[in-house]
Protein backbone atom coordinates (compact mmCIF):
# COMPACT_ATOMS: atom_id res chain seq x y z
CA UNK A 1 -40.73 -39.54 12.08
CA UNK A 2 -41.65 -35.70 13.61
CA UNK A 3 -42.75 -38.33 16.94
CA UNK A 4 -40.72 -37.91 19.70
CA UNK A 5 -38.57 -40.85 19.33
CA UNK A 6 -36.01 -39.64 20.89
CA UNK A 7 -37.12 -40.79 24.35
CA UNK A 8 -37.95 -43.68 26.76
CA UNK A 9 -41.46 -44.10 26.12
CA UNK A 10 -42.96 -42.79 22.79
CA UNK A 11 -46.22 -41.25 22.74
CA UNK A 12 -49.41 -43.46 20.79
CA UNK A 13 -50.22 -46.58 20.52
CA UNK A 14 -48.13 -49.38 19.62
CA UNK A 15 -48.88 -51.31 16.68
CA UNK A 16 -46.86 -53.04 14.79
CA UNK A 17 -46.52 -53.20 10.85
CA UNK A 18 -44.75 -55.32 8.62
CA UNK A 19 -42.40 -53.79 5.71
CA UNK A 20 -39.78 -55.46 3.05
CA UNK A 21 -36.37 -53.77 3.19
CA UNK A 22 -32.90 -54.72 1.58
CA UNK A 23 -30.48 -55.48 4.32
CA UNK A 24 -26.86 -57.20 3.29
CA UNK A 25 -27.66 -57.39 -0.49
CA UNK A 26 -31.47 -59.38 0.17
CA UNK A 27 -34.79 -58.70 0.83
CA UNK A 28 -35.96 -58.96 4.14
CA UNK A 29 -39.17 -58.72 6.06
CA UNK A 30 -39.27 -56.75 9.75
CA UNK A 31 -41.11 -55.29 11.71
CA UNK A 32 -41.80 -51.79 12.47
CA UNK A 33 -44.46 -49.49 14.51
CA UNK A 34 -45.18 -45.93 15.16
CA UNK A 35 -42.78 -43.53 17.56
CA UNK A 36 -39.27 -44.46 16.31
CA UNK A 37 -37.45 -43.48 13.70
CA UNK A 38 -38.42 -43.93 9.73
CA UNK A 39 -41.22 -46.72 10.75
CA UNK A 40 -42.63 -46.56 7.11
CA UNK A 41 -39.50 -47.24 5.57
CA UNK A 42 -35.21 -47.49 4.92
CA UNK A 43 -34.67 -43.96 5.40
CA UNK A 44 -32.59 -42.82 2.65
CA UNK A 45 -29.17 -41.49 4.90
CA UNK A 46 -29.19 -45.00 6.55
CA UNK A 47 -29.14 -46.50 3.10
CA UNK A 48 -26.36 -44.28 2.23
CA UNK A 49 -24.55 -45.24 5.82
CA UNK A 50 -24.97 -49.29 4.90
CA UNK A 51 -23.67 -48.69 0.95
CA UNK A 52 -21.00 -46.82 1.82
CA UNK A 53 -20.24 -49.40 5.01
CA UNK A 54 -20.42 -52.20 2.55
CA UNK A 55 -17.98 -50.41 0.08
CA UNK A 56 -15.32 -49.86 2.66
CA UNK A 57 -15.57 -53.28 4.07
CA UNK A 58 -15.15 -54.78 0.67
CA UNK A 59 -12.16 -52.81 0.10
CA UNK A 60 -10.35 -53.86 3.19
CA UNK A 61 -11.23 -57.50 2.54
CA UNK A 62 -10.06 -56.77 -1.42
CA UNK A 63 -6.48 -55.93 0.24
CA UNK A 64 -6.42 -58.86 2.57
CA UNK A 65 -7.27 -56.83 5.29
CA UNK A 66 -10.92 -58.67 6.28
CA UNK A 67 -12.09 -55.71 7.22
CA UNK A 68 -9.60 -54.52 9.54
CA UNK A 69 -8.82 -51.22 7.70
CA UNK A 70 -13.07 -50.30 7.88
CA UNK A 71 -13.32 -50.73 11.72
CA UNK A 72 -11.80 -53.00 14.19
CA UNK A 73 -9.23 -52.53 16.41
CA UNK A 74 -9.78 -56.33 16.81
CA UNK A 75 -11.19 -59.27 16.14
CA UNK A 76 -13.00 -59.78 19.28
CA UNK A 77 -13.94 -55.81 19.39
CA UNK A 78 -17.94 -55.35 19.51
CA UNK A 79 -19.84 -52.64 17.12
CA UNK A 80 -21.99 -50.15 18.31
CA UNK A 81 -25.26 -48.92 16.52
CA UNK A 82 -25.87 -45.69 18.18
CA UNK A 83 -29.53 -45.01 18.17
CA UNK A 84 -31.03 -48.44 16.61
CA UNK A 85 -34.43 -47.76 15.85
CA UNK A 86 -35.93 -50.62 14.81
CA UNK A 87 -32.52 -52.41 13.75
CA UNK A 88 -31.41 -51.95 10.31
CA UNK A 89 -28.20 -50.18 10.94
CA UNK A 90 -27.22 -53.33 13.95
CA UNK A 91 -29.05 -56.50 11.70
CA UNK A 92 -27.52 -55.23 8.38
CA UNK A 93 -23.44 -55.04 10.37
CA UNK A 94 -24.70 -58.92 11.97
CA UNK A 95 -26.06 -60.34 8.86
CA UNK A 96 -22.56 -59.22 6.92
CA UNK A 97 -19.73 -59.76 10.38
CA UNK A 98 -21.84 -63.26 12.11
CA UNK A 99 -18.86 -63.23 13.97
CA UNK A 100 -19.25 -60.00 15.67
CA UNK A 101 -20.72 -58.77 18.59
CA UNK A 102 -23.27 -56.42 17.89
CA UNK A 103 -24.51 -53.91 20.37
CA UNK A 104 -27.78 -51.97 19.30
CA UNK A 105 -28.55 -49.33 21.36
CA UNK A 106 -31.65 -46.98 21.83
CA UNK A 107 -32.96 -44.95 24.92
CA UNK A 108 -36.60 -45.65 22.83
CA UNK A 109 -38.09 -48.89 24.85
CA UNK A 110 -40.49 -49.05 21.63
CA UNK A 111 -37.06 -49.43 19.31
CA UNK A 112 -35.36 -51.87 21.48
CA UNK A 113 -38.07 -54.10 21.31
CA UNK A 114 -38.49 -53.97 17.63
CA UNK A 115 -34.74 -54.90 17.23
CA UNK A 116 -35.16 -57.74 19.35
CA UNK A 117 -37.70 -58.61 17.64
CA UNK A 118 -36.33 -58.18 14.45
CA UNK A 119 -33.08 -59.99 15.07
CA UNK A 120 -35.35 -63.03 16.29
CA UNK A 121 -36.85 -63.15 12.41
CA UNK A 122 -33.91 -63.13 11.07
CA UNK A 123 -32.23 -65.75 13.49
CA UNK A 124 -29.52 -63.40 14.81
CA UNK A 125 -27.67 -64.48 17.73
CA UNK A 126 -24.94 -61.68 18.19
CA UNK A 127 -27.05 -58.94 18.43
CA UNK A 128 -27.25 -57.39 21.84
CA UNK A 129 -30.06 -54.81 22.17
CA UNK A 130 -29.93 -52.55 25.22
CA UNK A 131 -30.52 -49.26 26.84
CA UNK A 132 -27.86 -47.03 26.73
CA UNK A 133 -27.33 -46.96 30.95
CA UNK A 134 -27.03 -50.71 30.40
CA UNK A 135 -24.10 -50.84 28.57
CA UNK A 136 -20.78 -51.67 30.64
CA UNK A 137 -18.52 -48.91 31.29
CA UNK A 138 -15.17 -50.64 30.31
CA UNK A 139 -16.66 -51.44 27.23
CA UNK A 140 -14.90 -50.31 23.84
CA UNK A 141 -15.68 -50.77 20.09
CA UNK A 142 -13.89 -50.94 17.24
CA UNK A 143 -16.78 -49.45 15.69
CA UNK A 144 -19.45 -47.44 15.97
CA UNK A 145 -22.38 -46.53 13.36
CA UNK A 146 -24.69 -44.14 13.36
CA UNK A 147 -27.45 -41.89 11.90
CA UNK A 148 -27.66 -39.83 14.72
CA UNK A 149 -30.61 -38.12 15.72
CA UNK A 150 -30.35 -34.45 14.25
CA UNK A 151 -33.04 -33.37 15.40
CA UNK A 152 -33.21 -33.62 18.61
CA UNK A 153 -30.80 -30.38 19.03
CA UNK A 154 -27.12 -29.50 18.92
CA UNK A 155 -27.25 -29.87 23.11
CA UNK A 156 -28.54 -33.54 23.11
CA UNK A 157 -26.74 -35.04 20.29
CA UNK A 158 -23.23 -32.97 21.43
CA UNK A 159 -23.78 -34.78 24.51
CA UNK A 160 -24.43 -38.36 22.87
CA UNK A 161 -21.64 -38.06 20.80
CA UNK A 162 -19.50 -36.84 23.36
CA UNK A 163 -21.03 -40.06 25.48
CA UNK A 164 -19.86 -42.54 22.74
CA UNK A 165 -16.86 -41.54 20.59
CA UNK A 166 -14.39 -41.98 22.83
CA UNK A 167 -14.98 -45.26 23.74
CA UNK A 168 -13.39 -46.00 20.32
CA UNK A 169 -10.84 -49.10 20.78
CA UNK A 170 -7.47 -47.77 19.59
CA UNK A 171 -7.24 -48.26 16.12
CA UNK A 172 -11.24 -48.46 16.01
CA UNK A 173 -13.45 -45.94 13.91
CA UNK A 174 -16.80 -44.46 13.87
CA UNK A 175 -19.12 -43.62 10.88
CA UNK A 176 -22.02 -41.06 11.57
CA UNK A 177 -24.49 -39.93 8.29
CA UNK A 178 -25.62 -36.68 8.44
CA UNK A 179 -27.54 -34.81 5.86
CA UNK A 180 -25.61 -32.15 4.07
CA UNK A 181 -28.51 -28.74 4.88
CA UNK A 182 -28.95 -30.37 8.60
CA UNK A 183 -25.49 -29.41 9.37
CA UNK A 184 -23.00 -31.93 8.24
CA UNK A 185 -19.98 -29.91 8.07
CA UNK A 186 -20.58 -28.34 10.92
CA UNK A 187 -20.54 -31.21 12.98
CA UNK A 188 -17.35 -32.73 11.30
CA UNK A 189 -15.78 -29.63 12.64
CA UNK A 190 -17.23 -29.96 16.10
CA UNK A 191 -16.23 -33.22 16.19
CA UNK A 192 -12.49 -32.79 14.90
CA UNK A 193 -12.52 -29.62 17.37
CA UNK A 194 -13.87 -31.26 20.81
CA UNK A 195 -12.12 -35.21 20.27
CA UNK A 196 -8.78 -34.24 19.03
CA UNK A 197 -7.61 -37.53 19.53
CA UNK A 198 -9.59 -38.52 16.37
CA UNK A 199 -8.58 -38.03 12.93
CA UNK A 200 -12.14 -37.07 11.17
CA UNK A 201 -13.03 -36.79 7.49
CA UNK A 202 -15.56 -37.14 5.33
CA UNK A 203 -15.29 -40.74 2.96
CA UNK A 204 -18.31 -40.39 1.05
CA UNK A 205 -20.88 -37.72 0.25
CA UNK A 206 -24.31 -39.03 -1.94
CA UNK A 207 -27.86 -38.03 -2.69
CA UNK A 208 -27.28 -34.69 -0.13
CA UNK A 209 -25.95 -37.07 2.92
CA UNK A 210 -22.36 -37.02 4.29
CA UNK A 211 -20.57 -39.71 5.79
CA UNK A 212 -18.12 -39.04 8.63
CA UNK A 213 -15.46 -40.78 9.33
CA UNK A 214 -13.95 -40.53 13.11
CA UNK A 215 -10.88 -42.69 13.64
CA UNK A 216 -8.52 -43.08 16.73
CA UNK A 217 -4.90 -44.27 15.80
């Protein structure tokens, strides 16, 4: 994890490693290697990101809403993993939504092709891994999902968030987990104070994570 991930070509050797993780409520086996994020494991704010995903999309579909009220401005509007890794934040949202478009994105060449990889196994068709220079320009979500990468500064990940937020779809919302001692209220204030055009709060808070809601109307 302390590897620089957080660039285009990750230092060491790659080889890859097999691990069982939970994704949409079953076990599931992936693959993983050395110089991206939480190789060994489901790191425990992403876990908190999917359950509290999960909960929210299970309310809007409890009110008839098919998960409108979580994230889409429509139904056609593609989600955005911020930051894949090696996939579980884009295979766990295309496992639950089949019929969404699901863009996984990573400057990491080592994480992009373990989510290919990994959607492959698990016979994923809508998931569309790329680098983030790749992605079209007139392109907007009605979501976006992220644990962003904390610590890589306040300079870098200002400037990614400041990259993706606002290509919210109106009506579209993003959900970033951040743990509470690495700064999580701080950054629901930056965010509230530099994208005023989103409404931002926090919808859940477990085992020392935050999750941040950012939602254009």
């Amino acid at each position: 994890m302390d590897q620089h991930y957080f660039s285009e070509s990750p230092a060491g050797e790659f080889v890859p490693r097999e691990i069982e993780v939970e994704l949409a409520g079953a076990p599931r086996r992936l693959v993983t290697a050395g110089g991206v994020f939480s190789p060994e494991h489901l790191d425990q704010g992403t876990r908190v990101l999917l359950r509290t995903l999960a909960g929210l999309q299970e309310s809007g579909e409890s009110h008839g809403n098919h998960g409108q009220a979580l994230d889409t401005a429509s139904t056609d509007a593609p989600i955005l993993d911020i930051g894949c890794g090696w996939g579980p934040i884009a295979l766990d949202t295309a496992l639950r939504d089949p019929g969404s478009e699901i863009w996984a994105v990573d400057v990491n060449a080592r994480a992009r092709e373990l989510t290919t990889a990994n959607a492959s196994r698990l016979g994923l068709t809508n998931v569309r891994v790329a680098a983030p220079d790749e992605v079209p320009a007139e392109l907007r979500f009605g979501s976006i999902r992220s644990n962003p990468p904390i610590r890589v500064g306040k300079a870098v990940l200002h400037g990614l968030l400041r990259q993706w937020l606002p290509r919210l779809a109106p009506g579209g919302s993003a959900h970033l987990v951040v743990a509470k001692h690495l700064g999580a209220d701080s950054l629901q204030r930056w965010i509230a104070a530099e994208l005023p055009e989103l409404t931002v709060t926090r919808v859940a808070r477990d085992k020392g994570f935050h999750v941040i809601e950012a939602r254009r109307g």
